[in-house]
PDB file of N, CA and C in Angstrom:
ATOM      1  N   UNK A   1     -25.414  86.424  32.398  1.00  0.00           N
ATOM      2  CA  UNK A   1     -26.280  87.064  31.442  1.00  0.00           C
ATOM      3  C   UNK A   1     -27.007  88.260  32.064  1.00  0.00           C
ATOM      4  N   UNK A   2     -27.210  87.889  33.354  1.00  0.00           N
ATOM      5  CA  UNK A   2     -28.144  89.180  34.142  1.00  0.00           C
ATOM      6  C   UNK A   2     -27.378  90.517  34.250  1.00  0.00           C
ATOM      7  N   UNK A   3     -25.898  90.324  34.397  1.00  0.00           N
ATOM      8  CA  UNK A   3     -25.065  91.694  35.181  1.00  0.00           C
ATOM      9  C   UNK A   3     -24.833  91.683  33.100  1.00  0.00           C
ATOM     10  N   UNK A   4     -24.556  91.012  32.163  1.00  0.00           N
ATOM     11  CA  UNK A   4     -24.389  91.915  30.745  1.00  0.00           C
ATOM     12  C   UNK A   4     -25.386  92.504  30.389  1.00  0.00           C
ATOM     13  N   UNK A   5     -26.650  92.539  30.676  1.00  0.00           N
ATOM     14  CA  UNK A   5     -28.082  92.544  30.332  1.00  0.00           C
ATOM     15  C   UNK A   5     -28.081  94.399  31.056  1.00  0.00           C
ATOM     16  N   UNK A   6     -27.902  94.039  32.441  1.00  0.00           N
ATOM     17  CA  UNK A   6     -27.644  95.133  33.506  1.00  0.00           C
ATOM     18  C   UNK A   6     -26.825  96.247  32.952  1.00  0.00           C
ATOM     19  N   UNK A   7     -25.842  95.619  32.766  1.00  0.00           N
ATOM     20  CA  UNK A   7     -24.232  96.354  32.350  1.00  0.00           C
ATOM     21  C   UNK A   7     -25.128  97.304  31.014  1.00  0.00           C
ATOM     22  N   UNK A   8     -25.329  96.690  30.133  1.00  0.00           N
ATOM     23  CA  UNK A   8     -25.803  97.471  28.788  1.00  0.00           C
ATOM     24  C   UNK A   8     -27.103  97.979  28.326  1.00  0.00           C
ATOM     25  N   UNK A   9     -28.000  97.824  29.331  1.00  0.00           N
ATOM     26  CA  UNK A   9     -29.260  99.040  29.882  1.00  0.00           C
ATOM     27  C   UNK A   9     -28.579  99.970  30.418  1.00  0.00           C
ATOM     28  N   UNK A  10     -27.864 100.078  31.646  1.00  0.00           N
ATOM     29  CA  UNK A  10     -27.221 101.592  32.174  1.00  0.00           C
ATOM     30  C   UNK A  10     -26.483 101.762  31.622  1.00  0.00           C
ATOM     31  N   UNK A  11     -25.465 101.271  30.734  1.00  0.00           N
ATOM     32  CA  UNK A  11     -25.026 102.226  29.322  1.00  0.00           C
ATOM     33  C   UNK A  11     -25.277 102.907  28.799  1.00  0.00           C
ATOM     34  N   UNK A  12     -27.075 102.835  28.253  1.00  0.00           N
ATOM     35  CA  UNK A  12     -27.781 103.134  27.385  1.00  0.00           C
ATOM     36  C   UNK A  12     -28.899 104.007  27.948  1.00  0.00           C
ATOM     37  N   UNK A  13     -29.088 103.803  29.211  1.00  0.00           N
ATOM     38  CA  UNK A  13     -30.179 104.758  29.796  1.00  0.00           C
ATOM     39  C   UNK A  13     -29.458 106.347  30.297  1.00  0.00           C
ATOM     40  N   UNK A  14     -30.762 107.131  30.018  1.00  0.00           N
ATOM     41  CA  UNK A  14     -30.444 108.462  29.886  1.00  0.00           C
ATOM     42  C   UNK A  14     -30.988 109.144  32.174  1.00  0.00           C
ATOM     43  N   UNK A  15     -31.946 108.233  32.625  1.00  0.00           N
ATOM     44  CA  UNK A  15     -32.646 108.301  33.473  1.00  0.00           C
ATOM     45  C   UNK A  15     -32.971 107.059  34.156  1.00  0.00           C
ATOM     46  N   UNK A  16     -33.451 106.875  35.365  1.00  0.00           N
ATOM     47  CA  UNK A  16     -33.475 106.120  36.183  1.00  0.00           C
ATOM     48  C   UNK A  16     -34.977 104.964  35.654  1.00  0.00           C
ATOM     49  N   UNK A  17     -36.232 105.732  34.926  1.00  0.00           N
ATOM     50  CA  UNK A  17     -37.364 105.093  34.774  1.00  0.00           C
ATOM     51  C   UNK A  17     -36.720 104.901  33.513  1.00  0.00           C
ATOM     52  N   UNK A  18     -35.818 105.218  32.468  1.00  0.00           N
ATOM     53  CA  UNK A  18     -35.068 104.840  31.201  1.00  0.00           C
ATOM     54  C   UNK A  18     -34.562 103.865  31.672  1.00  0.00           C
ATOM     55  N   UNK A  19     -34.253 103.603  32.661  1.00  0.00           N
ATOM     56  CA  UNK A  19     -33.343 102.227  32.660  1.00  0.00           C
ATOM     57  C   UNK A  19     -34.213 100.861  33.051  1.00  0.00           C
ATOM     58  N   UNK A  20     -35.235 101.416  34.146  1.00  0.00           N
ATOM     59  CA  UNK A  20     -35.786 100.110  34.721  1.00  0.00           C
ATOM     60  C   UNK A  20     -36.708  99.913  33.540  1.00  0.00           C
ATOM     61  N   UNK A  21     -37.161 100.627  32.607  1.00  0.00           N
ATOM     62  CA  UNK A  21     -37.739 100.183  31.164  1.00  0.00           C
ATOM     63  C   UNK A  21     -36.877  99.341  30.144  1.00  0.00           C
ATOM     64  N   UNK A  22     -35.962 100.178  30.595  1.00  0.00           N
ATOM     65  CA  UNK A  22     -35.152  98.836  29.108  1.00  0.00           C
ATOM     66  C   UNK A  22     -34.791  97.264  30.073  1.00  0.00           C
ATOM     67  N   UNK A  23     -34.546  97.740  31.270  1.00  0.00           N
ATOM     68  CA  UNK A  23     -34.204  95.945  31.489  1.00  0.00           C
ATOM     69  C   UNK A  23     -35.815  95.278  32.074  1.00  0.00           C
ATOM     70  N   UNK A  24     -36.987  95.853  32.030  1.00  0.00           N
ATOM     71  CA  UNK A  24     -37.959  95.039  31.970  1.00  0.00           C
ATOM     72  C   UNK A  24     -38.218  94.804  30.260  1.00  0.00           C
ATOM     73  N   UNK A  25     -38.026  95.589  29.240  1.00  0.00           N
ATOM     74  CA  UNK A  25     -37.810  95.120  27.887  1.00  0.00           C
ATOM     75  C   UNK A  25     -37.149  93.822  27.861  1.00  0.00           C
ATOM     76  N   UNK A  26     -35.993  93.429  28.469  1.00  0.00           N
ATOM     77  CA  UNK A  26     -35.161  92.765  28.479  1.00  0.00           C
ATOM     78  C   UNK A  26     -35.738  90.935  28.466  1.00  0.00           C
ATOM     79  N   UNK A  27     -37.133  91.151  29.146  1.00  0.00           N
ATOM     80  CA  UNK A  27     -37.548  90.150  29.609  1.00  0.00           C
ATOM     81  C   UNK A  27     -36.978  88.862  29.985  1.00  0.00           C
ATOM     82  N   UNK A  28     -37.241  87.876  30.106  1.00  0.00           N
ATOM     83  CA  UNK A  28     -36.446  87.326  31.239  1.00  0.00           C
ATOM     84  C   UNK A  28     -36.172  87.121  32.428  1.00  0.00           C
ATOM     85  N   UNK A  29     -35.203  87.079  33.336  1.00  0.00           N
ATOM     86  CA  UNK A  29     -35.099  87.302  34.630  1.00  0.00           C
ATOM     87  C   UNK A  29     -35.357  88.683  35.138  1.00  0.00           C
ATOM     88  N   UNK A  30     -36.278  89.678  35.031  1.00  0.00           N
ATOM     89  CA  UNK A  30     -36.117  91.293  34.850  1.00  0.00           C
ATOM     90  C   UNK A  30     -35.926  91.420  36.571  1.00  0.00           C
ATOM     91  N   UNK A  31     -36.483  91.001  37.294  1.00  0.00           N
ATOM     92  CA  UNK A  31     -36.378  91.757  38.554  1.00  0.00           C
ATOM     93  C   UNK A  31     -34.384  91.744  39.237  1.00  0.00           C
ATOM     94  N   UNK A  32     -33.517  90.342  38.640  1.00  0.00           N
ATOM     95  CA  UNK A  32     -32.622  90.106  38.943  1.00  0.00           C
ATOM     96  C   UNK A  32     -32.239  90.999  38.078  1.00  0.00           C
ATOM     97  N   UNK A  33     -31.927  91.380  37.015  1.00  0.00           N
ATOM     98  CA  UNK A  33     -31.607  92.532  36.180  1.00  0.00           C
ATOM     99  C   UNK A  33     -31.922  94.044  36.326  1.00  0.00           C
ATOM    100  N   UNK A  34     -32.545  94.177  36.669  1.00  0.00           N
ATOM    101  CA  UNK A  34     -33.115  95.470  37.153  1.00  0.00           C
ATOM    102  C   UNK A  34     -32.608  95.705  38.583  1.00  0.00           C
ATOM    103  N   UNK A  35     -32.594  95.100  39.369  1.00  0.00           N
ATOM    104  CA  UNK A  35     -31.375  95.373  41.006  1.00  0.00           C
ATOM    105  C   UNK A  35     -30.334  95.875  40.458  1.00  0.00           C
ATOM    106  N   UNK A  36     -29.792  94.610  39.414  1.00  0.00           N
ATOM    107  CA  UNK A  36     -28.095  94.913  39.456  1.00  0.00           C
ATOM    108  C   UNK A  36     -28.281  96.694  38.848  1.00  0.00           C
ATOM    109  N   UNK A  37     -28.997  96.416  37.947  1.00  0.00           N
ATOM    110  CA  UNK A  37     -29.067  97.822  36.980  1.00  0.00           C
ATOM    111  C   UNK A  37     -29.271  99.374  37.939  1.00  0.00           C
ATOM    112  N   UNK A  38     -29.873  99.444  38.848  1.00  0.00           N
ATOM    113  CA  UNK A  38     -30.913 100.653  39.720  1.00  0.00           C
ATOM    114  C   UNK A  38     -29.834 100.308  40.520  1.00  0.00           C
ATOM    115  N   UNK A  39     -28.947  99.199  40.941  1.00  0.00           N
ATOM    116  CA  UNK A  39     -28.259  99.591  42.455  1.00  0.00           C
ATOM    117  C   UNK A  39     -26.582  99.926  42.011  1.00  0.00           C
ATOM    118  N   UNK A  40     -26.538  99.935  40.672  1.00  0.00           N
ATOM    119  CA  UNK A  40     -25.299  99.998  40.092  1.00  0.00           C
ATOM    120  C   UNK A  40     -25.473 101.810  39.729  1.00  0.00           C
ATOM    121  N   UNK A  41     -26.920 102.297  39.230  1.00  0.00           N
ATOM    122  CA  UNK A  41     -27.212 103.567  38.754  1.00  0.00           C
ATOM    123  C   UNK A  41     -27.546 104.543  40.181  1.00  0.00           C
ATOM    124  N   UNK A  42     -27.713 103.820  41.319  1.00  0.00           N
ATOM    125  CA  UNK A  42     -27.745 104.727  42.427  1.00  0.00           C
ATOM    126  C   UNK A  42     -26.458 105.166  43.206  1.00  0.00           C
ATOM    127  N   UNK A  43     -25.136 104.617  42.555  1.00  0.00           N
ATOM    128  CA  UNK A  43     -24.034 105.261  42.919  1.00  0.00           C
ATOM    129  C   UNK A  43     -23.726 106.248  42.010  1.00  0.00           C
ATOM    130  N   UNK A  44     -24.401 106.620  40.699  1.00  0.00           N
ATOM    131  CA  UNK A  44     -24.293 108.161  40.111  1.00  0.00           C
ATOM    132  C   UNK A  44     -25.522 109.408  39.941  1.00  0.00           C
ATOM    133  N   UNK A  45     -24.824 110.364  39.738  1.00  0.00           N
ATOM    134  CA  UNK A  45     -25.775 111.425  39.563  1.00  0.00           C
ATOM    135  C   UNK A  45     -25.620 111.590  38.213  1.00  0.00           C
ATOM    136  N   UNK A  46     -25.371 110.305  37.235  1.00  0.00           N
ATOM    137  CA  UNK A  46     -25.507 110.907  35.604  1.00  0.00           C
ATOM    138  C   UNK A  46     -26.641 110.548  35.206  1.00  0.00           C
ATOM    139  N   UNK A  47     -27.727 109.863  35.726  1.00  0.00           N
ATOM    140  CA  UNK A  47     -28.849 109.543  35.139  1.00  0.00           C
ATOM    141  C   UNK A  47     -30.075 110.107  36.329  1.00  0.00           C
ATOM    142  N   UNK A  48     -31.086 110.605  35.689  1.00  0.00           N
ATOM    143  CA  UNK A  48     -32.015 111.760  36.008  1.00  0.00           C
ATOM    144  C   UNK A  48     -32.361 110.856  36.989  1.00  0.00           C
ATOM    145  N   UNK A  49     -32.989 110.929  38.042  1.00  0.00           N
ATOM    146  CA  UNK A  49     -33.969 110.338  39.240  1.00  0.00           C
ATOM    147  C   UNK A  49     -35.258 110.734  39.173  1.00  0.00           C
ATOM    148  N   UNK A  50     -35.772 110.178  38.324  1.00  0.00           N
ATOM    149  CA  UNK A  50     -36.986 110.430  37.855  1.00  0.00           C
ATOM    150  C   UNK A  50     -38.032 109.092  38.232  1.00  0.00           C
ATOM    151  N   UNK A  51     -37.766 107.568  39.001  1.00  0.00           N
ATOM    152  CA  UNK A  51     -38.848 106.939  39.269  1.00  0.00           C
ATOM    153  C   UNK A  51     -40.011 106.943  40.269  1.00  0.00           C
ATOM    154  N   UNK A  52     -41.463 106.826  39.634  1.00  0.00           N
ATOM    155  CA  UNK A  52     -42.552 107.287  40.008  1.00  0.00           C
ATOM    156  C   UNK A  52     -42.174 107.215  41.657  1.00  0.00           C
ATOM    157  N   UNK A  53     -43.105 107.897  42.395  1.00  0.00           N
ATOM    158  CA  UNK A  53     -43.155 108.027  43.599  1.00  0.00           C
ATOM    159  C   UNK A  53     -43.966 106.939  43.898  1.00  0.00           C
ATOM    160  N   UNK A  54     -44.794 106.490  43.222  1.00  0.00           N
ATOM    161  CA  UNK A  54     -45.762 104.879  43.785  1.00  0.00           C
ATOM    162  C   UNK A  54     -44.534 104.436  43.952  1.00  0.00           C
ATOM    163  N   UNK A  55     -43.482 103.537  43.557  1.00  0.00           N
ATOM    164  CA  UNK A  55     -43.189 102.529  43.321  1.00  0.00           C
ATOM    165  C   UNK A  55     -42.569 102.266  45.282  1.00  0.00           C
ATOM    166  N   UNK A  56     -42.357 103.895  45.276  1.00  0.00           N
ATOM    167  CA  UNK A  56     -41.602 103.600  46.890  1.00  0.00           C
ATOM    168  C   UNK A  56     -42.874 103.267  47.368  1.00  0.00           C
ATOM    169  N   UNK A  57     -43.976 103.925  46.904  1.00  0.00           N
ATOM    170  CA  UNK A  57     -45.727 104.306  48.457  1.00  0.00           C
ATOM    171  C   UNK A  57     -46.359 103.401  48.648  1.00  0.00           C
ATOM    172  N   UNK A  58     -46.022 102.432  47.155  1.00  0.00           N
ATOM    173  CA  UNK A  58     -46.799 101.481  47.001  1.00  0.00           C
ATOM    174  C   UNK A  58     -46.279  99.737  47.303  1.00  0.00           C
ATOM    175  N   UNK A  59     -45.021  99.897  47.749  1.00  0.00           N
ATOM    176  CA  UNK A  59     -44.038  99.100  47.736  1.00  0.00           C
ATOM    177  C   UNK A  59     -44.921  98.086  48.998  1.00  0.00           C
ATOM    178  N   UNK A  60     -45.198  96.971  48.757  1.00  0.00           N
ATOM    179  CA  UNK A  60     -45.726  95.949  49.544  1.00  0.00           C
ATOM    180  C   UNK A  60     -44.545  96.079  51.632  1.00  0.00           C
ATOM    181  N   UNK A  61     -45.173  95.851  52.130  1.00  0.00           N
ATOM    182  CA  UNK A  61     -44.633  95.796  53.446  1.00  0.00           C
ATOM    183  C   UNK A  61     -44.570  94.017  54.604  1.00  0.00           C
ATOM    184  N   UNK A  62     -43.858  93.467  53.953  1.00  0.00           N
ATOM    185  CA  UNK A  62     -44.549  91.684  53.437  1.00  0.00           C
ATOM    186  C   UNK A  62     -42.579  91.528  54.703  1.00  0.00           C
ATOM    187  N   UNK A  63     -42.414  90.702  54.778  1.00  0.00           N
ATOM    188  CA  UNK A  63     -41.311  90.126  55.334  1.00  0.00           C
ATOM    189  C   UNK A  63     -40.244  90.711  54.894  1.00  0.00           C
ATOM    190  N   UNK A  64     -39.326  91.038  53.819  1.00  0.00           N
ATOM    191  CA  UNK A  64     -38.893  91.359  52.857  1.00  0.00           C
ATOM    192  C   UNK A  64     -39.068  92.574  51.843  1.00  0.00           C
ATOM    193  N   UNK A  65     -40.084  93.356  52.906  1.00  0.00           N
ATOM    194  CA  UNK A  65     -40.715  94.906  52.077  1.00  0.00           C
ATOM    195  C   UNK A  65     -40.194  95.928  52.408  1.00  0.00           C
ATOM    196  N   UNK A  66     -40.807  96.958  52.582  1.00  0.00           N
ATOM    197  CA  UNK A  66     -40.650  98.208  52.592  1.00  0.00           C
ATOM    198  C   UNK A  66     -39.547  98.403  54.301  1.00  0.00           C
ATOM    199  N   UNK A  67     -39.868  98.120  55.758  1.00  0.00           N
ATOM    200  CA  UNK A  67     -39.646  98.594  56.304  1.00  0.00           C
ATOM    201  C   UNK A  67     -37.995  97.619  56.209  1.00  0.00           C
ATOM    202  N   UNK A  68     -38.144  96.340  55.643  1.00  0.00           N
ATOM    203  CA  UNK A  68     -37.297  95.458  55.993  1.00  0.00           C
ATOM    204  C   UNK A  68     -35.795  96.135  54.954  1.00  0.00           C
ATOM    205  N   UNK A  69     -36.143  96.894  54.024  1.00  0.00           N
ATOM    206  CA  UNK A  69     -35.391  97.252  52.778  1.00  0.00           C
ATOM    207  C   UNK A  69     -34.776  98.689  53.460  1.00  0.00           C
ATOM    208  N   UNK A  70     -35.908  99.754  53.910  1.00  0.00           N
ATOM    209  CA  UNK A  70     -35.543 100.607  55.038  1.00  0.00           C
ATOM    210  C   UNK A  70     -34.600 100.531  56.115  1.00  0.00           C
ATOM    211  N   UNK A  71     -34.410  99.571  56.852  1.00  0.00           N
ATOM    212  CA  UNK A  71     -33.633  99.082  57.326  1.00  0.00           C
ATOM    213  C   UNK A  71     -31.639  98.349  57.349  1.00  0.00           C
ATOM    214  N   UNK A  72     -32.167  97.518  56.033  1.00  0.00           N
ATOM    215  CA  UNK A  72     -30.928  97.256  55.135  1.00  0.00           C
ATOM    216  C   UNK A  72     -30.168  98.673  54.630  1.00  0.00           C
ATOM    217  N   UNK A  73     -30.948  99.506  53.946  1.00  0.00           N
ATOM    218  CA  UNK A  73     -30.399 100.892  53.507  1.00  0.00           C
ATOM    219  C   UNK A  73     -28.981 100.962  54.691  1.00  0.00           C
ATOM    220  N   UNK A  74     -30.298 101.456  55.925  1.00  0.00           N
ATOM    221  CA  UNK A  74     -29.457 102.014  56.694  1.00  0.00           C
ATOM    222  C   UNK A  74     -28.113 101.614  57.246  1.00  0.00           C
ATOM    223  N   UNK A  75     -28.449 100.195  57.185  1.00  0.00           N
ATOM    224  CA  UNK A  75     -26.879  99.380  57.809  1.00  0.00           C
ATOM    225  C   UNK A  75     -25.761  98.896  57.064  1.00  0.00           C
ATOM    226  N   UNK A  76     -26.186  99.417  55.461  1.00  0.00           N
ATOM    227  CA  UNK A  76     -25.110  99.482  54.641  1.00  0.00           C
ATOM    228  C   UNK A  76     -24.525 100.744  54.346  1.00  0.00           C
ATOM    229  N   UNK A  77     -25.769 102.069  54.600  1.00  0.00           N
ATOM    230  CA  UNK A  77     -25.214 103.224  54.867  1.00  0.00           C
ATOM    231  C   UNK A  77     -24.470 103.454  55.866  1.00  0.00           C
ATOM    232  N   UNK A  78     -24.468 102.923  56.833  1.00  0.00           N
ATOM    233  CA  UNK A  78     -23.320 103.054  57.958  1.00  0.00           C
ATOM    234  C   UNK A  78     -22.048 102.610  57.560  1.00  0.00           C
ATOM    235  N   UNK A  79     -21.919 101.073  57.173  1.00  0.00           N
ATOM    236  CA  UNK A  79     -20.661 100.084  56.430  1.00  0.00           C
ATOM    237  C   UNK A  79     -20.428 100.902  55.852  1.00  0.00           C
ATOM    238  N   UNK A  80     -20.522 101.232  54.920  1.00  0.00           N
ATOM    239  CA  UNK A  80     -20.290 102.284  53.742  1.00  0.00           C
ATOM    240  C   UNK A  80     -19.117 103.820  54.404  1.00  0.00           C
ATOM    241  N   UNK A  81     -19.541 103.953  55.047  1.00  0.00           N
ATOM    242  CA  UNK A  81     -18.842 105.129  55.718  1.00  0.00           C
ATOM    243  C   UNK A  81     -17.517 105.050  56.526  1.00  0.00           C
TER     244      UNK A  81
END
């Protein structure tokens, strides 16, 4: 239900804060819906990149936060290549 939920917000979204709005609309599981949705929409340049700059500044730094996510980036950006 989460990846159809996912799947048919980035269908429908025009922009990146368009999308993480419709799958918190979605209510429900939103944060599991909203990954699939934002990490499925960060492999294109068809939807605007428009989410607030808090969300990175403000992003908690907890076990599992900011530097730990920083990190992951990078070592899938490497795999990736």
């Amino acid at each position: 239900m989460s990846v159809l939920a996912a799947l048919t917000a980035l269908s429908a979204a025009s922009s990146l804060s368009d999308l993480l709005t419709r799958c918190v609309n979605y209510t429900g599981d939103v944060d599991t819906v909203a990954t699939i949705a934002l990490a499925a929409a960060s492999c294109t340049t068809e939807l605007v990149a428009d989410l607030p700059h808090a969300l990175l500044r403000d992003l908690e730094n907890g076990p599992y936060g900011h530097d730990y996510l920083t990190e992951l980036d990078k070592v899938l950006f490497r795999v990736i290549q």
